[in-house]
Protein backbone atom coordinates (compact mmCIF):
# COMPACT_ATOMS: atom_id res chain seq x y z
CA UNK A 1 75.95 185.11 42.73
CA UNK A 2 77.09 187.61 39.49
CA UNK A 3 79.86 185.78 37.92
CA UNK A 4 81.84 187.80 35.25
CA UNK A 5 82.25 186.04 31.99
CA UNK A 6 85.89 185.00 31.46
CA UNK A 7 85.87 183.51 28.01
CA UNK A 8 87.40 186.38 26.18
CA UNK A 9 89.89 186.85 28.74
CA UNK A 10 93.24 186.06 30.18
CA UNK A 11 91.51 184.09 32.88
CA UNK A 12 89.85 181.55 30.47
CA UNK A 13 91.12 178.38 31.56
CA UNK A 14 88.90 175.96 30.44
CA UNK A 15 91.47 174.60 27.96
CA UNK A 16 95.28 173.65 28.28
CA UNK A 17 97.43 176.64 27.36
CA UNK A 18 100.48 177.99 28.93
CA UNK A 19 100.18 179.80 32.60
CA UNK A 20 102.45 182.65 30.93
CA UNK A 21 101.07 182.95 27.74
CA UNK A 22 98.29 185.98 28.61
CA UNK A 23 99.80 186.67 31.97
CA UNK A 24 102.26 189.92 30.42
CA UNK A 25 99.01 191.00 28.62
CA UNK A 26 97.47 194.37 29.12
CA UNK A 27 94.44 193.29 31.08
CA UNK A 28 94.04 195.96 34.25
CA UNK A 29 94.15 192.95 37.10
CA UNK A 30 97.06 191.10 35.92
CA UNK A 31 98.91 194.94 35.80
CA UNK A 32 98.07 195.45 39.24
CA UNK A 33 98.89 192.47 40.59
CA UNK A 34 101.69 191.60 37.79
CA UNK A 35 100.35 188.20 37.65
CA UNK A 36 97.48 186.53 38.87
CA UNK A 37 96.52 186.27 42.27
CA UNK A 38 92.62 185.55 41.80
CA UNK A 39 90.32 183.11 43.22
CA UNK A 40 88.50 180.85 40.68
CA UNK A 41 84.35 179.56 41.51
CA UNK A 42 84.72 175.67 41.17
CA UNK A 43 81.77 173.56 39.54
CA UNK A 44 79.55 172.00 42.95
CA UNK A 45 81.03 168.90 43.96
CA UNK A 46 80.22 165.64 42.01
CA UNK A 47 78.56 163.19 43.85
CA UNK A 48 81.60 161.63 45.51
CA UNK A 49 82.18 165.03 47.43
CA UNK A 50 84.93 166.29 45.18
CA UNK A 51 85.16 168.48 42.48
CA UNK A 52 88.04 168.26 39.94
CA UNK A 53 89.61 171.72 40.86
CA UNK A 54 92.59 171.78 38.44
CA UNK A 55 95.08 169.91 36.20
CA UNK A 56 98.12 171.25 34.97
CA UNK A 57 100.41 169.37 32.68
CA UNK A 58 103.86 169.91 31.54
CA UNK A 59 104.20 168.64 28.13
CA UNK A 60 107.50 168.64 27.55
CA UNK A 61 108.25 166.04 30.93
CA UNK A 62 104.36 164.50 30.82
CA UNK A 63 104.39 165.43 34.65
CA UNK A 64 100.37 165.56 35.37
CA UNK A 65 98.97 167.19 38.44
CA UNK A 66 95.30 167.18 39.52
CA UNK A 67 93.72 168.40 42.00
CA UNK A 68 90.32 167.26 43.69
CA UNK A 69 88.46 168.94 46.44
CA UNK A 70 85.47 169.77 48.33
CA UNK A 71 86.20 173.79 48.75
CA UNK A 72 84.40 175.76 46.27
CA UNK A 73 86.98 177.81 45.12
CA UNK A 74 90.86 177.77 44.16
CA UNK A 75 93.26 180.75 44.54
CA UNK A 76 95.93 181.09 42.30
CA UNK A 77 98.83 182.88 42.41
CA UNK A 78 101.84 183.02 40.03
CA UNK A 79 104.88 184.32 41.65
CA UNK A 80 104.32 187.35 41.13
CA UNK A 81 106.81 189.29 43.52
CA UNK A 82 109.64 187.03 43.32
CA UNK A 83 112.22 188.97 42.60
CA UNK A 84 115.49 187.47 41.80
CA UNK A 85 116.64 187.54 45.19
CA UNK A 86 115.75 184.31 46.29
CA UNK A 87 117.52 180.97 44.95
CA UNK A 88 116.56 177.31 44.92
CA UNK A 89 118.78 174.67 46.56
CA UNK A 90 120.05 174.09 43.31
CA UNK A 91 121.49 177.92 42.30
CA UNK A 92 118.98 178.66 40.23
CA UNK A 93 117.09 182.38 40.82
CA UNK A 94 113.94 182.51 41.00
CA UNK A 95 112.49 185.27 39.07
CA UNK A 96 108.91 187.21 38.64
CA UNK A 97 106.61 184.17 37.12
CA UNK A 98 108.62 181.91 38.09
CA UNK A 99 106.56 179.94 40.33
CA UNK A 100 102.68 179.17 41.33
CA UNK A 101 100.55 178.16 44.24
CA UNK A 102 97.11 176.86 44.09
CA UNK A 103 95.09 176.93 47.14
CA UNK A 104 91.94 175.28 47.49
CA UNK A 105 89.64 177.51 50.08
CA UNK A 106 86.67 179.45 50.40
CA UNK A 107 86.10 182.77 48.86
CA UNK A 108 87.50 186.03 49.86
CA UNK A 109 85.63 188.20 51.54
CA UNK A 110 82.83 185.27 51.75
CA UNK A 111 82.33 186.34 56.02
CA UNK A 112 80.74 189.95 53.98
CA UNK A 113 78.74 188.08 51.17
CA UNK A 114 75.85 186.27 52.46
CA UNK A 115 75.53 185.09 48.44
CA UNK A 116 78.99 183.24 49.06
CA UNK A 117 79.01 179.92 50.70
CA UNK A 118 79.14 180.36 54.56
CA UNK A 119 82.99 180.49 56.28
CA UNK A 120 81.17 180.76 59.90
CA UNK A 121 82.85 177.71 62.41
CA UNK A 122 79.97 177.95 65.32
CA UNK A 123 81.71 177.11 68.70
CA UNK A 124 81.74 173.31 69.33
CA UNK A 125 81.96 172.77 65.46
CA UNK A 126 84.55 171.20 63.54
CA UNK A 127 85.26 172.14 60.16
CA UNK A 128 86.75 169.45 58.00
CA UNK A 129 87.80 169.41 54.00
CA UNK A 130 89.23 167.45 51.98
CA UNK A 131 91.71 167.98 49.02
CA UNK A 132 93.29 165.47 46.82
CA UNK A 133 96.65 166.11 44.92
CA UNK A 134 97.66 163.74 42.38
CA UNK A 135 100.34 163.45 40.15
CA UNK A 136 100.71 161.20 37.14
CA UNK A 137 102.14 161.24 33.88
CA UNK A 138 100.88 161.39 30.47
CA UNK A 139 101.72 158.85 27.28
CA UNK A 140 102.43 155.74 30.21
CA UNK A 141 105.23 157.03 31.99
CA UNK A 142 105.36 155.16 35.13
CA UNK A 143 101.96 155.03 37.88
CA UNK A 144 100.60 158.01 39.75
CA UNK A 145 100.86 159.27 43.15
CA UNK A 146 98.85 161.23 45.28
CA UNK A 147 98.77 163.22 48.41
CA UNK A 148 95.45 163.73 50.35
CA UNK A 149 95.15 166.94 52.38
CA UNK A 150 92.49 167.25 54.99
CA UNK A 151 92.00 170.00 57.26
């Protein structure tokens, strides 16, 4: 599988930086899609079975999530059609950006790509994942909790 080097681009996350600080950029797929909405190729599992997917971290609270799974890719998506017409249960809009999902799955299209790891379920099979999201805090702040999602 061709992966497209993302280094020099608004889709590098291999370090901590801010979700929003490329996303208003003039790259031709965040235009499009006015945010991302892209599915990310995960390292292969580690040899417990799950593969650190993601970590976000809001410095300013120390709120820590990170995400573990077995699925070889994540999808993320960053709001990108909210619109202002929706509002939170306490008043407050939510607005283009203002939000993000992160999806552990399979790749798109992967049923078309015999180079992508296989989404066929045979009759009689069962298909089970598993995909871990924990949340801590940085600097101390109190002990961790997570929530396991299988499928």
């Amino acid at each position: 599988m061709r992966v497209p080097a993302r280094s020099t681009t608004p889709f590098d996350f291999t370090r901590f930086h801010a979700i929003g600080e490329r996303i208003r950029g003039n790259d031709p797929q965040l235009v499009f899609g006015r945010g991302y909405d892209h599915n990310w190729i995960l390292n292969p599992p580690s040899h417990s079975g799950l593969n650190l997917a993601a970590q976000l971290i809001d410095p300013s609270s120390g709120r820590k999530l990170t995400i573990l799974t077995q699925e070889p890719g994540i999808q993320f998506y960053s709001g990108n059609f909210l619109d202002g017409t929706l509002y939170g249960t306490s008043g407050r809009q939510y607005r283009q950006g203002d939000g993000l999902a992160l999806e552990t799955q399979h790749f798109p299209d992967s049923p078309n790509k015999p180079n992508f790891p296989s989404t066929v379920l045979r009759p009689g099979e069962t298909y089970k994942t598993t995909t871990v999201y924990s949340f801590s805090t940085l600097r101390g702040h109190g002990k961790g909790h997570h929530r396991k999602h299988d499928h």
